[in-house]
N, C-alpha and C. Protein backbone atom coordinates (compact mmCIF):
# COMPACT_ATOMS: atom_id res chain seq x y z
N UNK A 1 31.84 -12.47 31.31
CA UNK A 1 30.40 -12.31 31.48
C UNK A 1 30.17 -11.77 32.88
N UNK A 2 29.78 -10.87 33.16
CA UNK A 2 29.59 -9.81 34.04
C UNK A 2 27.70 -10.04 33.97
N UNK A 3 27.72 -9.96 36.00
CA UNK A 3 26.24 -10.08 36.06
C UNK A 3 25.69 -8.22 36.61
N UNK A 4 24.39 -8.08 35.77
CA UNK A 4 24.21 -7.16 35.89
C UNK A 4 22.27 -7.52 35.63
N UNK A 5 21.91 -7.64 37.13
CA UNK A 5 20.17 -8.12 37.05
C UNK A 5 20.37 -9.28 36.53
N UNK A 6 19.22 -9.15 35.11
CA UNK A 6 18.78 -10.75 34.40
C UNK A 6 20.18 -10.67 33.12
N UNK A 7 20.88 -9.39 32.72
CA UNK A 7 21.76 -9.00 31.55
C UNK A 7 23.17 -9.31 31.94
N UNK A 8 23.56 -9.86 30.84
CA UNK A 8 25.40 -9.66 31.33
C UNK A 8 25.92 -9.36 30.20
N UNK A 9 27.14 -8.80 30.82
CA UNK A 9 28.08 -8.80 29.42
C UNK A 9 29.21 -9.31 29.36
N UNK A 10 29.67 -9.52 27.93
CA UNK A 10 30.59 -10.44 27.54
C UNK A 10 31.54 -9.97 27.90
N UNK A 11 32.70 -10.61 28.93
CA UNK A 11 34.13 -10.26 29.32
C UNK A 11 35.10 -10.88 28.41
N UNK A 12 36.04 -10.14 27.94
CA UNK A 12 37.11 -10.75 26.95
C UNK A 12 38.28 -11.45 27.78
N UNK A 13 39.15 -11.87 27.10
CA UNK A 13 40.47 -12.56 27.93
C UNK A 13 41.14 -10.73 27.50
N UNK A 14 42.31 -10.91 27.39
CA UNK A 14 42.78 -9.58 27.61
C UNK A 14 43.36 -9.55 26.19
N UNK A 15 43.94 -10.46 25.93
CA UNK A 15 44.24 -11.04 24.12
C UNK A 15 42.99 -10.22 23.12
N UNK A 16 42.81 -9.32 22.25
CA UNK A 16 41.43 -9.52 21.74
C UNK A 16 41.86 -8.94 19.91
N UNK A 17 41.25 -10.16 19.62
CA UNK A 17 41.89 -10.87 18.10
C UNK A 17 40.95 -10.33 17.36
N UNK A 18 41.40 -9.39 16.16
CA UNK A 18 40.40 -8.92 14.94
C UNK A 18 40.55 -9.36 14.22
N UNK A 19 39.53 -9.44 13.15
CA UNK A 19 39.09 -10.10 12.41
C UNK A 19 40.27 -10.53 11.19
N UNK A 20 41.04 -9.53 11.08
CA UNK A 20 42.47 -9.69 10.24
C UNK A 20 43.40 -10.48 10.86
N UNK A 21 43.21 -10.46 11.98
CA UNK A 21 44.41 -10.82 12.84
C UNK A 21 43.77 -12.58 12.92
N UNK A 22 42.89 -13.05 12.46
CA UNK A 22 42.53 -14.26 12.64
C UNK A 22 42.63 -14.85 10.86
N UNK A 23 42.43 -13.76 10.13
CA UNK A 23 42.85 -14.26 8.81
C UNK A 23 44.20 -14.55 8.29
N UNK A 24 45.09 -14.18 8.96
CA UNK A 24 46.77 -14.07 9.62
C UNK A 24 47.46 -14.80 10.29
N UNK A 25 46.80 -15.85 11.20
CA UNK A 25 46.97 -16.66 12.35
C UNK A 25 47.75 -18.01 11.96
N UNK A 26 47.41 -18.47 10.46
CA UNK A 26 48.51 -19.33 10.11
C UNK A 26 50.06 -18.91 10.59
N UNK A 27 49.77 -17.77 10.18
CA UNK A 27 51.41 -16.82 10.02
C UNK A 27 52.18 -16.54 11.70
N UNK A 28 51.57 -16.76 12.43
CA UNK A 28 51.15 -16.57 13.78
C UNK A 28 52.08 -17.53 14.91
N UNK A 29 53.24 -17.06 15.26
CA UNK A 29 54.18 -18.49 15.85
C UNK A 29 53.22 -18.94 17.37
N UNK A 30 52.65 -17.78 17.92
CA UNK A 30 52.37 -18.02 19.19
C UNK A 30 50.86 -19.31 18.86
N UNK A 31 50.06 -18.56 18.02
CA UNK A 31 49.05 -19.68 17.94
C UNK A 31 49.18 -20.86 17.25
N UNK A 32 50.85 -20.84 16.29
CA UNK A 32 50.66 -22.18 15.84
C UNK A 32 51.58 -23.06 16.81
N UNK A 33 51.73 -22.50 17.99
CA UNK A 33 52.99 -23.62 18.87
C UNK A 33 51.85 -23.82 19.64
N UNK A 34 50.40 -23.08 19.76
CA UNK A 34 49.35 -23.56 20.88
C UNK A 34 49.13 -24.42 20.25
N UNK A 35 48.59 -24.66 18.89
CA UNK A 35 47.99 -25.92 18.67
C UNK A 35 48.79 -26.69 18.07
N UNK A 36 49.89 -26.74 18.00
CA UNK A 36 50.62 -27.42 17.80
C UNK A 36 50.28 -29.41 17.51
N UNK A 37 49.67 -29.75 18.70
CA UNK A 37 49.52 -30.77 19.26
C UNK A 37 48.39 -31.56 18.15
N UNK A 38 47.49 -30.37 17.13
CA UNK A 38 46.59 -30.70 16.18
C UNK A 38 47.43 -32.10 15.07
N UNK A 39 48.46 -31.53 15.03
CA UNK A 39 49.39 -32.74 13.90
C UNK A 39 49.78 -33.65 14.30
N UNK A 40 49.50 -33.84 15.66
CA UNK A 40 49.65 -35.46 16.35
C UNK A 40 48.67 -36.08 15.80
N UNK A 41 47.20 -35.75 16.30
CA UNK A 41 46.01 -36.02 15.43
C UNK A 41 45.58 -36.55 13.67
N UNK A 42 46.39 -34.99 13.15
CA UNK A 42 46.32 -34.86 12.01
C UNK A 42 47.01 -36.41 11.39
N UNK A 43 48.54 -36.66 11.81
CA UNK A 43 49.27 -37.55 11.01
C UNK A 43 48.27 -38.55 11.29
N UNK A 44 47.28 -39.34 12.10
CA UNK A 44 46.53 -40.33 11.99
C UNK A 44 45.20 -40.75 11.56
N UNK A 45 44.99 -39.60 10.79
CA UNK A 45 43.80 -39.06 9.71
C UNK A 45 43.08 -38.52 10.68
N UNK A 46 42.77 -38.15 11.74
CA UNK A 46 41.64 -37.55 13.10
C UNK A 46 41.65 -35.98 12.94
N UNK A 47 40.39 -35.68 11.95
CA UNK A 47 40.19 -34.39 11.63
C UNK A 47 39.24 -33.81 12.53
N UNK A 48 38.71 -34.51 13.01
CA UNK A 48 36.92 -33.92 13.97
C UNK A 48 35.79 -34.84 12.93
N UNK A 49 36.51 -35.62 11.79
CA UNK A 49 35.15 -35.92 11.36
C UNK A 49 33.86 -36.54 11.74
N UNK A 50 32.78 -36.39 11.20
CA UNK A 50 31.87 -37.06 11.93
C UNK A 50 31.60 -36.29 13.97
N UNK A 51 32.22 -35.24 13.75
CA UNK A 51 32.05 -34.51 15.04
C UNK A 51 31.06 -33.88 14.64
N UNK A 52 30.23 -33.47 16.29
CA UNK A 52 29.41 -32.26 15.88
C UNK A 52 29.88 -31.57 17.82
N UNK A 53 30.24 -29.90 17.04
CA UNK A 53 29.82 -29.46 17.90
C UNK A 53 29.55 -27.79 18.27
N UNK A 54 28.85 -28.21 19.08
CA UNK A 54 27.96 -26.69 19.65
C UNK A 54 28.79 -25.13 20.33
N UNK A 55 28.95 -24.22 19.54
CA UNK A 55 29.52 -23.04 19.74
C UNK A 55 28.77 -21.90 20.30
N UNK A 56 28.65 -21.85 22.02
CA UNK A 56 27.52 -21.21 22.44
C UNK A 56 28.56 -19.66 22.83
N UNK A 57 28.31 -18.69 21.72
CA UNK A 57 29.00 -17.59 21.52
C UNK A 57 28.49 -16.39 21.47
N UNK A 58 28.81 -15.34 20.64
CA UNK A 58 28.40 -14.37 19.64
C UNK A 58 27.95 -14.12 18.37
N UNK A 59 28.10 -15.57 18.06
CA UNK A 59 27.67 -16.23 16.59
C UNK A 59 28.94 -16.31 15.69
N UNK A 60 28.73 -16.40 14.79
CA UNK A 60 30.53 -16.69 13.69
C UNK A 60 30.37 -16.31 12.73
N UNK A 61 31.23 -15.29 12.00
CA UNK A 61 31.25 -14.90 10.94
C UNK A 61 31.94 -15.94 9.85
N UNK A 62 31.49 -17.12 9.22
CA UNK A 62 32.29 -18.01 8.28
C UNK A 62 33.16 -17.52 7.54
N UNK A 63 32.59 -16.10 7.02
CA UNK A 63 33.56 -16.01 5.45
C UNK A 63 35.05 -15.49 5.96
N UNK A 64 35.11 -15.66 6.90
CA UNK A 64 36.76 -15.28 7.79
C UNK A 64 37.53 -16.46 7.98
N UNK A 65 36.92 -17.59 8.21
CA UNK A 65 37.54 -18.61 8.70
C UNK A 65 36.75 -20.37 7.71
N UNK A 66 35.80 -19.86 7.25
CA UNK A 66 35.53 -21.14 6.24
C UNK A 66 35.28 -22.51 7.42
N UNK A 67 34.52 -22.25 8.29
CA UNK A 67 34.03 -23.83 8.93
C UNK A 67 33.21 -24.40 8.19
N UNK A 68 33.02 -25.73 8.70
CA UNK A 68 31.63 -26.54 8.37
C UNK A 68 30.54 -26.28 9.36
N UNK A 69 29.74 -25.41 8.82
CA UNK A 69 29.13 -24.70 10.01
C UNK A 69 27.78 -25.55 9.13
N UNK A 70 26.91 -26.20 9.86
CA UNK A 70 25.66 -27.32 9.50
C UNK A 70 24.74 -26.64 9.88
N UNK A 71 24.45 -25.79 11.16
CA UNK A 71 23.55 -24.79 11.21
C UNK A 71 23.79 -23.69 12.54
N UNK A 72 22.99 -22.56 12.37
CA UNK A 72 23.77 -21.33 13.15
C UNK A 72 22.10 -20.74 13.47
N UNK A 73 22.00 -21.09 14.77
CA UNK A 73 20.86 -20.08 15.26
C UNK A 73 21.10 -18.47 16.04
N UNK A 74 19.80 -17.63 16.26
CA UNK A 74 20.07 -16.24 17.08
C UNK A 74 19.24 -16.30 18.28
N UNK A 75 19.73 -16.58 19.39
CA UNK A 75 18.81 -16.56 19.93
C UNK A 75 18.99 -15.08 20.99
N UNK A 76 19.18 -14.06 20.40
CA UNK A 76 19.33 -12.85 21.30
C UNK A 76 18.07 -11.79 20.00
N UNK A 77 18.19 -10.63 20.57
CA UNK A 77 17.11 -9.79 19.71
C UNK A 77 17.61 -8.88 18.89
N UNK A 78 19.29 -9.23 18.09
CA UNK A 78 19.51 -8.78 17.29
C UNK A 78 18.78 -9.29 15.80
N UNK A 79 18.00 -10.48 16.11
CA UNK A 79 17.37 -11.35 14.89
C UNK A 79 18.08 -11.33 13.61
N UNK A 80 19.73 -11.31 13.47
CA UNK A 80 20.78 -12.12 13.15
C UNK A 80 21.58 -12.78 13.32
N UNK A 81 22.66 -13.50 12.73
CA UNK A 81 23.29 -14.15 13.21
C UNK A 81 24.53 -14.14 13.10
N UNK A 82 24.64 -12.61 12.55
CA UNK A 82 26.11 -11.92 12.58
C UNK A 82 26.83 -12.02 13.88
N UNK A 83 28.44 -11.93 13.99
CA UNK A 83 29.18 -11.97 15.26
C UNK A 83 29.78 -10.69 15.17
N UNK A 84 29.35 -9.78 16.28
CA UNK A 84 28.95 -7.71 16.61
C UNK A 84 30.18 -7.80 16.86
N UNK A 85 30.46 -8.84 17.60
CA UNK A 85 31.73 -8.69 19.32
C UNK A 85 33.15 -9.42 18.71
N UNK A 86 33.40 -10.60 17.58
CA UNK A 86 34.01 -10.86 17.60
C UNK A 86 34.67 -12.22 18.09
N UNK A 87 34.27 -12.43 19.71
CA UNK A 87 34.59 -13.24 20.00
C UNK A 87 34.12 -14.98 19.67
N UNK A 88 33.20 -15.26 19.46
CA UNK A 88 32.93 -16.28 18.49
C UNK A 88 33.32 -17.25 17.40
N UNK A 89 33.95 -15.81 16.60
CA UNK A 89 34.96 -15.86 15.36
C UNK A 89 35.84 -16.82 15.66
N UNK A 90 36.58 -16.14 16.60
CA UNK A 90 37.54 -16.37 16.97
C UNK A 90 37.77 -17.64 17.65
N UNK A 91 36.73 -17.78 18.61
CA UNK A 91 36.61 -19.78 19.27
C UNK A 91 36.56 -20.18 17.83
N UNK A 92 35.19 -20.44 17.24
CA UNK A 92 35.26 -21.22 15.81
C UNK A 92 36.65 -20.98 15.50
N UNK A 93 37.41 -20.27 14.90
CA UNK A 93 38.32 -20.50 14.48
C UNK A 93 39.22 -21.57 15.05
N UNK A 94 39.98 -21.26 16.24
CA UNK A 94 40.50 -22.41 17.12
C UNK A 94 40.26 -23.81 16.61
N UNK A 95 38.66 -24.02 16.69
CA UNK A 95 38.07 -25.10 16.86
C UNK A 95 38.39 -26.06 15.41
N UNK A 96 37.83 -24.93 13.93
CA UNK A 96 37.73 -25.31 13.12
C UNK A 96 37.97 -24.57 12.05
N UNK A 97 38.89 -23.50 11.62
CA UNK A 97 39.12 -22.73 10.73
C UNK A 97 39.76 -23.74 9.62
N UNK A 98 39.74 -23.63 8.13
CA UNK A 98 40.84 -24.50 7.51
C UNK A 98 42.28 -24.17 7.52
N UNK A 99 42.29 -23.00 8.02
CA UNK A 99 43.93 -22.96 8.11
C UNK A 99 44.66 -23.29 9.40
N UNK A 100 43.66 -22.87 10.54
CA UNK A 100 44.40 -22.86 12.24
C UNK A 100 43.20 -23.99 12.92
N UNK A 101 42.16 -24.11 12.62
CA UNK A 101 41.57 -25.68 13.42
C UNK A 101 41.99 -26.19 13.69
N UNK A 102 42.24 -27.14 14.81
CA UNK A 102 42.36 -27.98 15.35
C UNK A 102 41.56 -29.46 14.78
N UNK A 103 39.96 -28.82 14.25
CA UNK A 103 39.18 -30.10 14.00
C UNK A 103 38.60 -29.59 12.76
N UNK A 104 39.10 -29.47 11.46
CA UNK A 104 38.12 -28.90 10.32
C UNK A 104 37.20 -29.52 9.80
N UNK A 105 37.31 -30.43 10.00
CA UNK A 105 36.15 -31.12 9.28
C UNK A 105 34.96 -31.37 10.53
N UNK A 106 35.24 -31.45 11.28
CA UNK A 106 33.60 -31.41 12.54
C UNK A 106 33.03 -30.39 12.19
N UNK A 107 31.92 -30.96 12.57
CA UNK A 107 30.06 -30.47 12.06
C UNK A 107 30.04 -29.36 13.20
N UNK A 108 29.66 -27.60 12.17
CA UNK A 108 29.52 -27.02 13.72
C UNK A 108 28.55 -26.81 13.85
N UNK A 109 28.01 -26.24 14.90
CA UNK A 109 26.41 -25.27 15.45
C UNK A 109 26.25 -24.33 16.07
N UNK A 110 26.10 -22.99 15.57
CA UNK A 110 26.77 -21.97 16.16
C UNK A 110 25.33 -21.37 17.19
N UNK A 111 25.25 -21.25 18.39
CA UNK A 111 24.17 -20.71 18.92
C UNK A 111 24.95 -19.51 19.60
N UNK A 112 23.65 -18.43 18.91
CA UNK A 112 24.33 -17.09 19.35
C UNK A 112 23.38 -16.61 20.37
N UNK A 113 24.19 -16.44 21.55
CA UNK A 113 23.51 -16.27 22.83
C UNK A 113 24.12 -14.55 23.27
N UNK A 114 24.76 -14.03 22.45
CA UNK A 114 25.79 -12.42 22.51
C UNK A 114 24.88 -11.96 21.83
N UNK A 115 24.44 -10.48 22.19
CA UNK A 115 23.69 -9.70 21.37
C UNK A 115 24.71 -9.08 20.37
N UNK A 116 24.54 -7.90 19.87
CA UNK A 116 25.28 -7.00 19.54
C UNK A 116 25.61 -5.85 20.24
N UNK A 117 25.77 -5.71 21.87
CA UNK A 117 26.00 -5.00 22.93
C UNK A 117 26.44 -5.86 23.77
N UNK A 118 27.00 -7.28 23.67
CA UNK A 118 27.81 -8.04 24.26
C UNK A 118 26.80 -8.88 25.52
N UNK A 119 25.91 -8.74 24.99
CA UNK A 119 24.91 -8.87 26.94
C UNK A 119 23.66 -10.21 26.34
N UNK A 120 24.01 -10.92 27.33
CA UNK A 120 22.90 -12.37 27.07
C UNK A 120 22.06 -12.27 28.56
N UNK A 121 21.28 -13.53 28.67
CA UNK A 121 20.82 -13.47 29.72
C UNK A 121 20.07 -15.00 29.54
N UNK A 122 19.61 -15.82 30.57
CA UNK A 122 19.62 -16.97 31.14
C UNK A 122 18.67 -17.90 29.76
N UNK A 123 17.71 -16.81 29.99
CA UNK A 123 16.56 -17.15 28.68
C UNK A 123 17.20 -17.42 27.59
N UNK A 124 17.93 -17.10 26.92
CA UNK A 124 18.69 -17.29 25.83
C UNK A 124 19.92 -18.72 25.93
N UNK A 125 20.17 -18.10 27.21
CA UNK A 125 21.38 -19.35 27.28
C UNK A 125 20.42 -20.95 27.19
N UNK A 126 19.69 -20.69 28.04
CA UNK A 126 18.69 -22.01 28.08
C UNK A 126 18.12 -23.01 26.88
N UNK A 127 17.43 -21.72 26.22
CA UNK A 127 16.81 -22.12 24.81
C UNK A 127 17.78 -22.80 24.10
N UNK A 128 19.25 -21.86 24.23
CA UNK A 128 20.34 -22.58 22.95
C UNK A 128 20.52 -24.17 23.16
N UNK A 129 20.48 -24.11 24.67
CA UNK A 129 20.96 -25.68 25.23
C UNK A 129 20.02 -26.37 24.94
N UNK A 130 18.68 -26.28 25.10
CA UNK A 130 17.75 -27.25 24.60
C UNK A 130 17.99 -27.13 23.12
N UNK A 131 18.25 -26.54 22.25
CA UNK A 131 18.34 -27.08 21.06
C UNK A 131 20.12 -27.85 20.53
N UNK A 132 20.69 -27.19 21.37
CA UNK A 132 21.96 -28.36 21.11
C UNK A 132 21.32 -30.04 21.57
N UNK A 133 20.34 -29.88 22.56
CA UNK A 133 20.32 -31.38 23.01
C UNK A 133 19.60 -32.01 22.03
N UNK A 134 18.42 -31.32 21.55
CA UNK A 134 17.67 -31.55 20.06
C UNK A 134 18.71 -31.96 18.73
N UNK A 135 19.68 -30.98 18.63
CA UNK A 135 20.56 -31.22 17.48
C UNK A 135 21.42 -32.77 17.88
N UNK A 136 21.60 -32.84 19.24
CA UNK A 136 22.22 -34.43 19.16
C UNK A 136 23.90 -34.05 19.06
N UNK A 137 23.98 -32.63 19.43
CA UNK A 137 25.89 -32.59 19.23
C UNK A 137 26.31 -33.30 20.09
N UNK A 138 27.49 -33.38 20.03
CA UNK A 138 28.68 -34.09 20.62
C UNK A 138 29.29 -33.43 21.73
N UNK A 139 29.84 -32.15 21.53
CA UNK A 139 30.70 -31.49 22.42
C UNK A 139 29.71 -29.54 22.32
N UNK A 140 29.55 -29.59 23.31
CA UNK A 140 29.04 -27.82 23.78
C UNK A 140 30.13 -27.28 24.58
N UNK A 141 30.85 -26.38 23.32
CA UNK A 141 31.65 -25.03 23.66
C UNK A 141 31.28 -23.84 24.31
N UNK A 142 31.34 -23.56 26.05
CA UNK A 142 30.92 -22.44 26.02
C UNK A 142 31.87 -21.83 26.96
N UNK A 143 32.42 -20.43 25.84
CA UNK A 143 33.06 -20.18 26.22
C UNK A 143 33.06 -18.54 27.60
N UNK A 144 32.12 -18.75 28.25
CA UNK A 144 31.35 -17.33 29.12
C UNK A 144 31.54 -18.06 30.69
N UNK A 145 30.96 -16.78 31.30
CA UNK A 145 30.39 -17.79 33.05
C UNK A 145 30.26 -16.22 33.61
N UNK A 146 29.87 -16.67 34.83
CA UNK A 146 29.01 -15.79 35.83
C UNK A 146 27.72 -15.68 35.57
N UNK A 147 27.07 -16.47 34.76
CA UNK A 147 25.35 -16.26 35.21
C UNK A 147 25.12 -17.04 36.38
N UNK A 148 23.67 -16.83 36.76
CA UNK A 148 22.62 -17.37 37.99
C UNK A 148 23.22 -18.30 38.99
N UNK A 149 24.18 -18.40 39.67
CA UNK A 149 24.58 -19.52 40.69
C UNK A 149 23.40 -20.32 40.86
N UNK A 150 22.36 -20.08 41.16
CA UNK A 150 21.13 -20.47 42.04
C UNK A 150 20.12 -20.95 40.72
N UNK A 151 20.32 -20.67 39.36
CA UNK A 151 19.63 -21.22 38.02
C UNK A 151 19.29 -22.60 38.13
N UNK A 152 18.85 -23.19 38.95
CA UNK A 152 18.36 -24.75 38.80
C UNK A 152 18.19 -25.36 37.28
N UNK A 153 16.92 -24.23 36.54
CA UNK A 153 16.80 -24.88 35.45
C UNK A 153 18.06 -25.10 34.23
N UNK A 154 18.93 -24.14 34.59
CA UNK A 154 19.93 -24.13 33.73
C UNK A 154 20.61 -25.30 34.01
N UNK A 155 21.15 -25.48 35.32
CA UNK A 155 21.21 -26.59 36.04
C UNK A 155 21.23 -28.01 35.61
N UNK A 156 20.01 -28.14 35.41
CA UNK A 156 19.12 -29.30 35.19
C UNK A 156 19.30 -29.57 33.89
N UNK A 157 19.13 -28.13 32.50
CA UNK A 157 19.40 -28.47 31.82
C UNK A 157 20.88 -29.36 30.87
N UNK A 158 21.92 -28.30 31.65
CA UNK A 158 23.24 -29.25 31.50
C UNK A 158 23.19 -30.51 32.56
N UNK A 159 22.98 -30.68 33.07
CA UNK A 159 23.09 -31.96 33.80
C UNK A 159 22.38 -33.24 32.42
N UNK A 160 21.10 -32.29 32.13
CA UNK A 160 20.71 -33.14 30.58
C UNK A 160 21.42 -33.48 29.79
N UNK A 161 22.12 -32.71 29.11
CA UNK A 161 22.84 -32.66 27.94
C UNK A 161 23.98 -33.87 28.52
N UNK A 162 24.44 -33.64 29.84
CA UNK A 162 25.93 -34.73 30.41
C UNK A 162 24.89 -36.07 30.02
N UNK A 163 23.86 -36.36 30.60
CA UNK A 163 23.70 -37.76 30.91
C UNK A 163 23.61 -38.16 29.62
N UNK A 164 23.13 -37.51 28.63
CA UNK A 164 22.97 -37.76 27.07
C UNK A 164 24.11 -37.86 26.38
N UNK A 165 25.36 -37.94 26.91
CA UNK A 165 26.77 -38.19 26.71
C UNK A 165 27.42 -37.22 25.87
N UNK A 166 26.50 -36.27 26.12
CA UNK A 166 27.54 -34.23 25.78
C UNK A 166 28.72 -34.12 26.76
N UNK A 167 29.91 -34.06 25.92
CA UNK A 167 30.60 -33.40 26.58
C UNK A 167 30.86 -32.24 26.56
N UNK A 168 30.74 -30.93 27.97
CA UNK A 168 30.54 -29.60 27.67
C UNK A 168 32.09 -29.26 28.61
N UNK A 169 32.35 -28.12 27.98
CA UNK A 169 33.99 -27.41 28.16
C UNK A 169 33.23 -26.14 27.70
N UNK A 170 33.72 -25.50 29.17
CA UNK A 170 33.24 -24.14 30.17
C UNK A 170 34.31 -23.54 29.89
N UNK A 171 34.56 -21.92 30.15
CA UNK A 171 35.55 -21.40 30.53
C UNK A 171 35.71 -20.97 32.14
N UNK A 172 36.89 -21.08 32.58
CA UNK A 172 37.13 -20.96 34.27
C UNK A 172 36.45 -19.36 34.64
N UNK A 173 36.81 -18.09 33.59
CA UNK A 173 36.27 -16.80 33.62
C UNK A 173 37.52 -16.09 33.93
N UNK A 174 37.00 -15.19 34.32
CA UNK A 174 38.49 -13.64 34.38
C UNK A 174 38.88 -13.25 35.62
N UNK A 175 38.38 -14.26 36.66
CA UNK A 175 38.69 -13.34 37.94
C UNK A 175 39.55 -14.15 38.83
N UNK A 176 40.02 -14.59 38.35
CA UNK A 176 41.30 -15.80 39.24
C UNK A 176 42.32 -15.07 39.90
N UNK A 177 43.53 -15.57 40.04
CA UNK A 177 43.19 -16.81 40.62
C UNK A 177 43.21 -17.17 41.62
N UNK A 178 42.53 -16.05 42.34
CA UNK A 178 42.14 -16.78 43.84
C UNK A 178 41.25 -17.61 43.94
N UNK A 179 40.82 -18.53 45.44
CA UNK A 179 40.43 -19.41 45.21
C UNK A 179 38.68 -19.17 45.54
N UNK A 180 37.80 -20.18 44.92
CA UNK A 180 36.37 -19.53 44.74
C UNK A 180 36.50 -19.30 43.37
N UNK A 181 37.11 -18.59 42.83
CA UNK A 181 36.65 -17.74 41.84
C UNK A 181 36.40 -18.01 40.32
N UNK A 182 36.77 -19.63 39.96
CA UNK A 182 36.03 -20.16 39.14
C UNK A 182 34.20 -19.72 38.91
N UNK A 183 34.00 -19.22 37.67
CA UNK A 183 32.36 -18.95 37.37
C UNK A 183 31.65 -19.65 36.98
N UNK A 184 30.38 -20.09 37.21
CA UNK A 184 29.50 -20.73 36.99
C UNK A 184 28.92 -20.66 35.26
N UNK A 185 29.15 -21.48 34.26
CA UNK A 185 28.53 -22.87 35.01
C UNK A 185 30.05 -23.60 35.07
N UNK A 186 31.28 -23.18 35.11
CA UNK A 186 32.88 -23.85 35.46
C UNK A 186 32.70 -24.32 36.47
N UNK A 187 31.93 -24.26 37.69
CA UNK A 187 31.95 -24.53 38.75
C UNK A 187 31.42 -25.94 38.69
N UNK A 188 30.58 -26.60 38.21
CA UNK A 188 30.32 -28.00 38.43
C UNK A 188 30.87 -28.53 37.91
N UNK A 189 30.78 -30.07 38.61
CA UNK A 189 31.90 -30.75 38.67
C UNK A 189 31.59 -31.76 37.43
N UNK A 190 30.38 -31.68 36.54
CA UNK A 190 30.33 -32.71 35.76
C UNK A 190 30.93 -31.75 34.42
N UNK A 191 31.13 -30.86 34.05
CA UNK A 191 31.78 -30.16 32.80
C UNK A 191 33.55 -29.93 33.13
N UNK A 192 33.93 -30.19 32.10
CA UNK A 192 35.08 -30.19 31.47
C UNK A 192 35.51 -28.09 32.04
N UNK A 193 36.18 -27.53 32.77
CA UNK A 193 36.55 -26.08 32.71
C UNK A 193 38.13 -26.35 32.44
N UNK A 194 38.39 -24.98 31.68
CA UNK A 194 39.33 -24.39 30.76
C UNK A 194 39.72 -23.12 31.10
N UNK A 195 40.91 -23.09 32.00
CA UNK A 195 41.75 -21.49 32.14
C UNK A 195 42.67 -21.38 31.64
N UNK A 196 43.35 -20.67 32.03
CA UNK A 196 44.47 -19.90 31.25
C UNK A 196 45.65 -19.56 32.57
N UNK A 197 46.96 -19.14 32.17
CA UNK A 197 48.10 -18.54 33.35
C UNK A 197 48.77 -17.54 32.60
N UNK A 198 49.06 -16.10 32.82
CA UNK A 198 49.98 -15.78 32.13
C UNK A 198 51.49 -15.79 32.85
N UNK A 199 52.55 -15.23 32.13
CA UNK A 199 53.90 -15.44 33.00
C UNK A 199 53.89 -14.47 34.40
N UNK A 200 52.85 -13.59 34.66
CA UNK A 200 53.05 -13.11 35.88
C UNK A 200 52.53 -13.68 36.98
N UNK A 201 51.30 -14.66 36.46
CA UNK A 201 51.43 -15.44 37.46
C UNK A 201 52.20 -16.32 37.88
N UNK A 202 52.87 -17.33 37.13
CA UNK A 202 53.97 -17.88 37.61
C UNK A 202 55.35 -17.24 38.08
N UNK A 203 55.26 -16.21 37.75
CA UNK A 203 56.26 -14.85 38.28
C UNK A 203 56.07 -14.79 40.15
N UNK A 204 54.81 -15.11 40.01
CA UNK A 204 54.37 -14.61 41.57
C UNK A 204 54.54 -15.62 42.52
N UNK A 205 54.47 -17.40 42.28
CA UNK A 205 54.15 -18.17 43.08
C UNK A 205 55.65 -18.55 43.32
């Protein structure tokens, strides 16, 4: 997520998974040794049930991946709730596909804050969060950063959602890994952030 004025756009990891390539992913050694750790869970019946949680994305295309998707808003001005970009898909999947989930049976909520030109902006992000706090989820996925450092209300609003016992998991963003360069909202200290290493960085240190 790249700031550009009140607009940003969606930055990918460098990985970027089509839509086949996620219908495939069973088959997939690298993504099934990531989640590997799901069948620790699994052997003790711990599916996600009775989970709910909030996918603040590009929106999700279901018929690719088959979630329990409970409800899916737009809050950008494509006034659907198709996923343009992709990336969405692809978290849901992770999260909850029936073949590669981690949690299939948790309740999802897909708030699409990605237009179909990859570009959100604060207004949108905001609205989605007040209605995850309305919906009462459990866990808010968001997987973006670099908006508003200085956004109080955004601010304020996740600080809401924490005290209401949301747990939210940020992504760290694309510009590491020097230091600083965690993106907002990764940067506070009450959300859960999520990066990544590839082997050249450990190549380097």
């Amino acid at each position: 997520l790249t700031h550009n004025k009140k607009e940003h756009t969606l930055r990918f990891t460098e990985e970027k998974f089509l839509m086949d390539d996620i219908a495939k992913a069973e088959h997939n050694t690298l993504i099934n040794n990531y989640l590997s750790t799901k069948y620790l869970y699994w052997n003790k019946g711990i599916r996600g049930q009775g989970i709910k949680i909030g996918i603040f994305d590009s929106g999700v295309n279901n018929s690719y991946i088959k979630c329990n998707i409970k409800k899916s808003y737009d809050f950008t001005n494509d006034n659907n709730e198709e996923d343009y970009q992709g990336h969405g898909t692809y978290i849901a999947s992770l999260i909850c596909s029936e073949s590669i989930g981690i949690s299939p049976m948790s309740e999802i909520y897909s708030y699409k804050i990605f237009s179909r030109e990859g570009k959100t902006n604060e207004q949108w992000i905001k609205a989605a969060i007040a209605f995850a706090i309305a919906d009462k989820v459990n866990i808010m996925n968001m997987s973006f950063g670099g908006i508003n450092f200085n956004d109080q209300s955004t601010i304020a609003l996740i600080k809401e959602a924490i005290t209401k016992g949301i747990i939210i998991t940020v992504s760290a963003g694309n510009e590491g890994p020097s230091n600083g360069s965690v993106v907002f909202p990764g940067n506070l200290a009450e959300v859960i952030t999520v990066g990544s290493a590839s082997k050249n960085v450990f190549q380097q240190v």
